[in-house]
N, C-alpha and C. Protein backbone atom coordinates (compact mmCIF):
# COMPACT_ATOMS: atom_id res chain seq x y z
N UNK A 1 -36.70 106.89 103.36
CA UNK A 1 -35.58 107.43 102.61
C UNK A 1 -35.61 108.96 102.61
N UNK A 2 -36.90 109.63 102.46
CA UNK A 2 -36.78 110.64 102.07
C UNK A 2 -36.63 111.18 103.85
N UNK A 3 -37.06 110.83 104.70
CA UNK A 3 -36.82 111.15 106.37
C UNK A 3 -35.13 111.53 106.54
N UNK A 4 -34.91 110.16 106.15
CA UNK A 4 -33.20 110.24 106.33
C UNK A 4 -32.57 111.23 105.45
N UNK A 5 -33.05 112.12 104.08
CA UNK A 5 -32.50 112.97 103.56
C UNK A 5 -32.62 114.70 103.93
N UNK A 6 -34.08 114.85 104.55
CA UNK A 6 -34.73 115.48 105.23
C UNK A 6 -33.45 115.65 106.68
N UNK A 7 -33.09 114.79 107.33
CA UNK A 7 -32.97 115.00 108.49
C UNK A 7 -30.92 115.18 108.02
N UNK A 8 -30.56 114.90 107.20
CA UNK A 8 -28.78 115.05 106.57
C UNK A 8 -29.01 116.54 106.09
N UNK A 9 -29.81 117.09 105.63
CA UNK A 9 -30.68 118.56 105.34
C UNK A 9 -30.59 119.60 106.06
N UNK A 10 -31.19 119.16 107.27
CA UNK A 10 -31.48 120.20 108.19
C UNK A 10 -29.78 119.85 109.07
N UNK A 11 -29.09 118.50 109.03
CA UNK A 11 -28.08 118.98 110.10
C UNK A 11 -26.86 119.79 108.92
N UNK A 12 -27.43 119.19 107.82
CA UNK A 12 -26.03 120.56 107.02
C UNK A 12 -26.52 121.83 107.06
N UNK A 13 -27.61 121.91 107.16
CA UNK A 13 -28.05 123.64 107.21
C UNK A 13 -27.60 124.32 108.46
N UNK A 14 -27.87 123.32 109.45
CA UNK A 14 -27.64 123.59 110.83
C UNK A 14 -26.22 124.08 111.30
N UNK A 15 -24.81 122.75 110.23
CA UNK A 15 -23.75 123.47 110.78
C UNK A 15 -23.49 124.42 109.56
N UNK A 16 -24.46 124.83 108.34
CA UNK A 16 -23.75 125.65 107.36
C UNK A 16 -23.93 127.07 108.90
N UNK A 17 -25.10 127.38 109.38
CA UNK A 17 -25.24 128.13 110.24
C UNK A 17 -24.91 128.80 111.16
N UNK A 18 -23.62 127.20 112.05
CA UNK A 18 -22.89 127.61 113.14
C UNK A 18 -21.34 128.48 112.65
N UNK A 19 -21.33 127.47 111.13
CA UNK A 19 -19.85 128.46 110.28
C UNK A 19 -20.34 129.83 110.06
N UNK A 20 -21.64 130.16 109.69
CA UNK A 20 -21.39 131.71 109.34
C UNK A 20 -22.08 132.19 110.32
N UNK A 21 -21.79 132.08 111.68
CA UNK A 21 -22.12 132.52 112.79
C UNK A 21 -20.61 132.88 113.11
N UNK A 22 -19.60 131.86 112.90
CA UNK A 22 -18.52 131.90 113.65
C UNK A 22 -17.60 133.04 112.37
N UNK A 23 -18.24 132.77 111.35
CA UNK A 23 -17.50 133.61 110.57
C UNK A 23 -18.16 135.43 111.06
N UNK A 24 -19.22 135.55 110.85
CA UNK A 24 -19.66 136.83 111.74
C UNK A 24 -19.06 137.35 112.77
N UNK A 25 -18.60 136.33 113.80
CA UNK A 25 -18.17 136.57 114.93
C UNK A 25 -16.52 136.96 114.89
N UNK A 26 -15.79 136.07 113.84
CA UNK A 26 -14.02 136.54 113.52
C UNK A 26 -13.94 138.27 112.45
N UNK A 27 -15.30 138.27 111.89
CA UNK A 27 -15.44 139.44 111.40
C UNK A 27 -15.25 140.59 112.43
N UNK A 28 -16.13 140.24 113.26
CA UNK A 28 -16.33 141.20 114.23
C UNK A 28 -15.00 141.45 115.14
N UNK A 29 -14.45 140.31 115.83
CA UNK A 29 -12.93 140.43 116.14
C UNK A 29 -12.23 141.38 115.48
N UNK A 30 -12.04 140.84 114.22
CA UNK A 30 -10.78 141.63 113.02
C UNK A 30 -11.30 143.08 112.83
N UNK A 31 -12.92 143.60 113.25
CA UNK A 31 -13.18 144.76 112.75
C UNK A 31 -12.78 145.97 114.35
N UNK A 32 -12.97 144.87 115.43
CA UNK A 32 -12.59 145.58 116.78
C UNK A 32 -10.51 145.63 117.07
N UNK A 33 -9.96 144.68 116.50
CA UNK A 33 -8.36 144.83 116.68
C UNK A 33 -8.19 145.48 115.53
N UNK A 34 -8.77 146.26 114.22
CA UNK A 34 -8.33 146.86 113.31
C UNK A 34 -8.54 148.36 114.20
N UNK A 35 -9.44 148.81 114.50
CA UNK A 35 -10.07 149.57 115.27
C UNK A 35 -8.66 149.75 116.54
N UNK A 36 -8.63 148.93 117.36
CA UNK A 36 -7.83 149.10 118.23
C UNK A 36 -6.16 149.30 117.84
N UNK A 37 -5.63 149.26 116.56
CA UNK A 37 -4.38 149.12 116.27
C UNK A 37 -4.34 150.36 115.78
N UNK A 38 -5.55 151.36 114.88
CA UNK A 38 -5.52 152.42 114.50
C UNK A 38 -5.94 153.62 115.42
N UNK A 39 -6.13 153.32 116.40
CA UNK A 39 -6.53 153.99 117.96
C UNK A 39 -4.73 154.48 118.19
N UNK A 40 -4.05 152.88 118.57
CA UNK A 40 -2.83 152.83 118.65
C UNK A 40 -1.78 153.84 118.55
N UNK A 41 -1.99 153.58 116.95
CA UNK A 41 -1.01 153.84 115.53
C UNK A 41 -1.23 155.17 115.11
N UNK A 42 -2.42 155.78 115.68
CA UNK A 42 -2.81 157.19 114.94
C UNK A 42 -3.40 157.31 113.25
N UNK A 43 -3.84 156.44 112.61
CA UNK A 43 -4.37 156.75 111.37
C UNK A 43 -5.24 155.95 111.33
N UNK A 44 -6.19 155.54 110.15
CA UNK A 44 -7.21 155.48 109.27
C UNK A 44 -7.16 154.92 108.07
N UNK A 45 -8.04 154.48 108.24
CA UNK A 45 -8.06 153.62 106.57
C UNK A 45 -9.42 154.44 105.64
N UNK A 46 -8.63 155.25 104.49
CA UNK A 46 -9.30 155.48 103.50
C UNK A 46 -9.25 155.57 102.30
N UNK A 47 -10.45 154.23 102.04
CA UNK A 47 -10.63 152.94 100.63
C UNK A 47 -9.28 152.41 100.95
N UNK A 48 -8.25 152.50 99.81
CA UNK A 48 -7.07 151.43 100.13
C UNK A 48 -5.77 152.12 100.15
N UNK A 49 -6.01 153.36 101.15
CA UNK A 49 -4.68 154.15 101.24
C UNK A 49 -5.27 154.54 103.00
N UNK A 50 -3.66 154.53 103.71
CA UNK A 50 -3.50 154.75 104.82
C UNK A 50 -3.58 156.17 104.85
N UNK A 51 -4.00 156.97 105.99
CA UNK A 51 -4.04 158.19 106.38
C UNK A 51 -3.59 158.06 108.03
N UNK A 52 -2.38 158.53 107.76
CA UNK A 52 -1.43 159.36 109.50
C UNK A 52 -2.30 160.37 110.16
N UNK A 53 -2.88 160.42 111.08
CA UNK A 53 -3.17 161.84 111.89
C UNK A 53 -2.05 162.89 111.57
N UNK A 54 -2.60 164.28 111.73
CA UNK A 54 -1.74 165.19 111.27
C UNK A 54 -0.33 164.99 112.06
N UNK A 55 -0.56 165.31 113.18
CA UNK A 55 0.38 164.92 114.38
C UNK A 55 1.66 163.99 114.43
N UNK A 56 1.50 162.84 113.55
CA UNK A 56 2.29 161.95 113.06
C UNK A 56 3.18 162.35 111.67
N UNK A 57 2.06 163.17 111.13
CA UNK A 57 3.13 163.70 109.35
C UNK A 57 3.91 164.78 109.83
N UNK A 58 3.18 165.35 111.27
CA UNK A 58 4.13 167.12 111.49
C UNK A 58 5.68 166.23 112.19
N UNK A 59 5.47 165.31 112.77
CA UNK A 59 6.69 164.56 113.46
C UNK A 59 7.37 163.73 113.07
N UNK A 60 6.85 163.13 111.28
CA UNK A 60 7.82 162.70 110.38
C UNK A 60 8.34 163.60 109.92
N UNK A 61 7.88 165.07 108.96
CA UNK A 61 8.82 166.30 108.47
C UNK A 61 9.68 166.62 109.76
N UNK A 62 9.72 166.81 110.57
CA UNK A 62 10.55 167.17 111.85
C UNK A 62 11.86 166.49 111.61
N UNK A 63 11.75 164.88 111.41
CA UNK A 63 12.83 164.52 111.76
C UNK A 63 13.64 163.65 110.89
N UNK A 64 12.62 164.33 109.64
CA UNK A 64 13.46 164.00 108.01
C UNK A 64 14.60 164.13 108.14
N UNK A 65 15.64 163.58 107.45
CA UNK A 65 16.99 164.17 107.15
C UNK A 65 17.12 164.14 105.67
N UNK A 66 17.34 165.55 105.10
CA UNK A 66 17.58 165.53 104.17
C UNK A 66 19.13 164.72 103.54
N UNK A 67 19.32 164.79 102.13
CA UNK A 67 20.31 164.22 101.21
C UNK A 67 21.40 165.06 101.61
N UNK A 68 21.93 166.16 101.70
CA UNK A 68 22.58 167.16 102.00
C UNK A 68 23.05 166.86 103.48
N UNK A 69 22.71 166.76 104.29
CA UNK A 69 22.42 166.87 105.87
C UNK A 69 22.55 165.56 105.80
N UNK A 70 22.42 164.36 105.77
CA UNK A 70 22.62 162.79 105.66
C UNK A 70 24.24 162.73 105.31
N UNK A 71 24.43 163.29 104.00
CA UNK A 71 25.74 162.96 103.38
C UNK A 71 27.12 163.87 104.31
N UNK A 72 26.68 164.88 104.79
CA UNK A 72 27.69 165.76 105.87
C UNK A 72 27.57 164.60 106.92
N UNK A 73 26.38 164.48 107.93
CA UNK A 73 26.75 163.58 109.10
C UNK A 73 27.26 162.35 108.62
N UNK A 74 27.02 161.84 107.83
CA UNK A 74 27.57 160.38 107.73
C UNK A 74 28.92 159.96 107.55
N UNK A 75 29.50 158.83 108.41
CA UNK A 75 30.37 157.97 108.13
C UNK A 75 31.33 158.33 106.99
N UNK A 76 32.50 158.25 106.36
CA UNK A 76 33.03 157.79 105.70
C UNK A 76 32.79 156.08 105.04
N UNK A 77 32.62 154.98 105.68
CA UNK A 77 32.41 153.67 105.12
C UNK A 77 31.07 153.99 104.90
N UNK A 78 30.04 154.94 105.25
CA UNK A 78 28.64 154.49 105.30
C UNK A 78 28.43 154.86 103.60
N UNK A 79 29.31 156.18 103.32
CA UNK A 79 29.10 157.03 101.69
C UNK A 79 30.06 156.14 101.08
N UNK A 80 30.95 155.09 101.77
CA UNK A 80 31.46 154.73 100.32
C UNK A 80 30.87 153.21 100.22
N UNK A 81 30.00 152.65 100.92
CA UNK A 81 29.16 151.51 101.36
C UNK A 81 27.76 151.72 100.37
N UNK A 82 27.58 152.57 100.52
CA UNK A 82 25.91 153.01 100.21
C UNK A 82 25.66 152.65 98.30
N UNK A 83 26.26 153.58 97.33
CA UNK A 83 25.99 153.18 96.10
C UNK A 83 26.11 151.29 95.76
N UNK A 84 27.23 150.66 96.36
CA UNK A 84 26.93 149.19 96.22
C UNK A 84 25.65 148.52 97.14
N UNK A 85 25.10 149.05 97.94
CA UNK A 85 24.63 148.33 98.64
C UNK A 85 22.84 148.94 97.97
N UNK A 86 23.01 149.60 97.37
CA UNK A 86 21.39 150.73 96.98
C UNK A 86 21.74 149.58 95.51
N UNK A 87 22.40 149.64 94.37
CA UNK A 87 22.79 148.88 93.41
C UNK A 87 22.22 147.30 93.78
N UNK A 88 22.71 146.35 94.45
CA UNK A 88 22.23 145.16 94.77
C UNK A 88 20.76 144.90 94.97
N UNK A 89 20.52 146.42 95.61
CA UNK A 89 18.91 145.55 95.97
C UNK A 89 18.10 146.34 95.05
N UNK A 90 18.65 147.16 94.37
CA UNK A 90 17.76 147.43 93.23
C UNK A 90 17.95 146.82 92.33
N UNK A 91 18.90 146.46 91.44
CA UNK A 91 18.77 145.75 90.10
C UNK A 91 17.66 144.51 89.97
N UNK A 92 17.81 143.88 91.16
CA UNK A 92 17.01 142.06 91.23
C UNK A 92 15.70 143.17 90.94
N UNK A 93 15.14 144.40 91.61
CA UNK A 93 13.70 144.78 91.59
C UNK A 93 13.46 145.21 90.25
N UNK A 94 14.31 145.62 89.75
CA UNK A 94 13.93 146.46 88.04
C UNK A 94 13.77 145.02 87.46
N UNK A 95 14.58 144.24 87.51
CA UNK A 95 14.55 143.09 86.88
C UNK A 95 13.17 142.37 86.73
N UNK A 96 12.98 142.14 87.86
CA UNK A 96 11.57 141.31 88.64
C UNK A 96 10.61 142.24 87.73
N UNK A 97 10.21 143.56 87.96
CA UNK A 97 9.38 144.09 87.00
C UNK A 97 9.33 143.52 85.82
N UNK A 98 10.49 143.75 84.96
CA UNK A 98 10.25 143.31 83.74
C UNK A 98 9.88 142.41 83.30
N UNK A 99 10.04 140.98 84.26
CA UNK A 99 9.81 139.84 83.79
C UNK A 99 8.55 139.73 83.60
């Protein structure tokens, strides 16, 4: 009896072993394509906030458009489109907060 518990023992230890082998190993994956996407992408992870290479923030200010400069180029339907369409998808979000 005790052979047969001995030997159900060692094969659960055996596959607890092969799981955190395989879990080691998807670690290692996810830590080499995190690596490779921020190679990519140009930034960094630091603690739980993203960081852009400079290069990327100098070429988002570049091609900001300001409120002023938005509201001259734009459309006629786009400025009289915009307050209903900013309204809809904000109210459900203020809402959702509160609840």
């Amino acid at each position: 009896m005790t052979d047969t518990i001995n030997k159900t023992s060692e094969i659960m230890n055996e596959k607890i072993r092969q799981i955190l082998a395989q879990i080691t190993q998807l670690e290692d994956d996810l830590q080499k394509l995190i690596h490779e996407q921020q190679v990519e992408f140009n930034y960094h992870l630091e603690a739980t906030k993203v960081s852009f290479e400079k290069n990327i923030r100098d070429a988002q200010r570049r091609l900001k458009i300001g409120l002023f400069r938005f509201i001259r180029n734009s459309q006629p339907r786009n400025l009289v489109t915009a307050p209903f369409i900013y309204s809809v998808t904000t109210v459900p979000l203020t809402k959702h907060k509160q609840a």
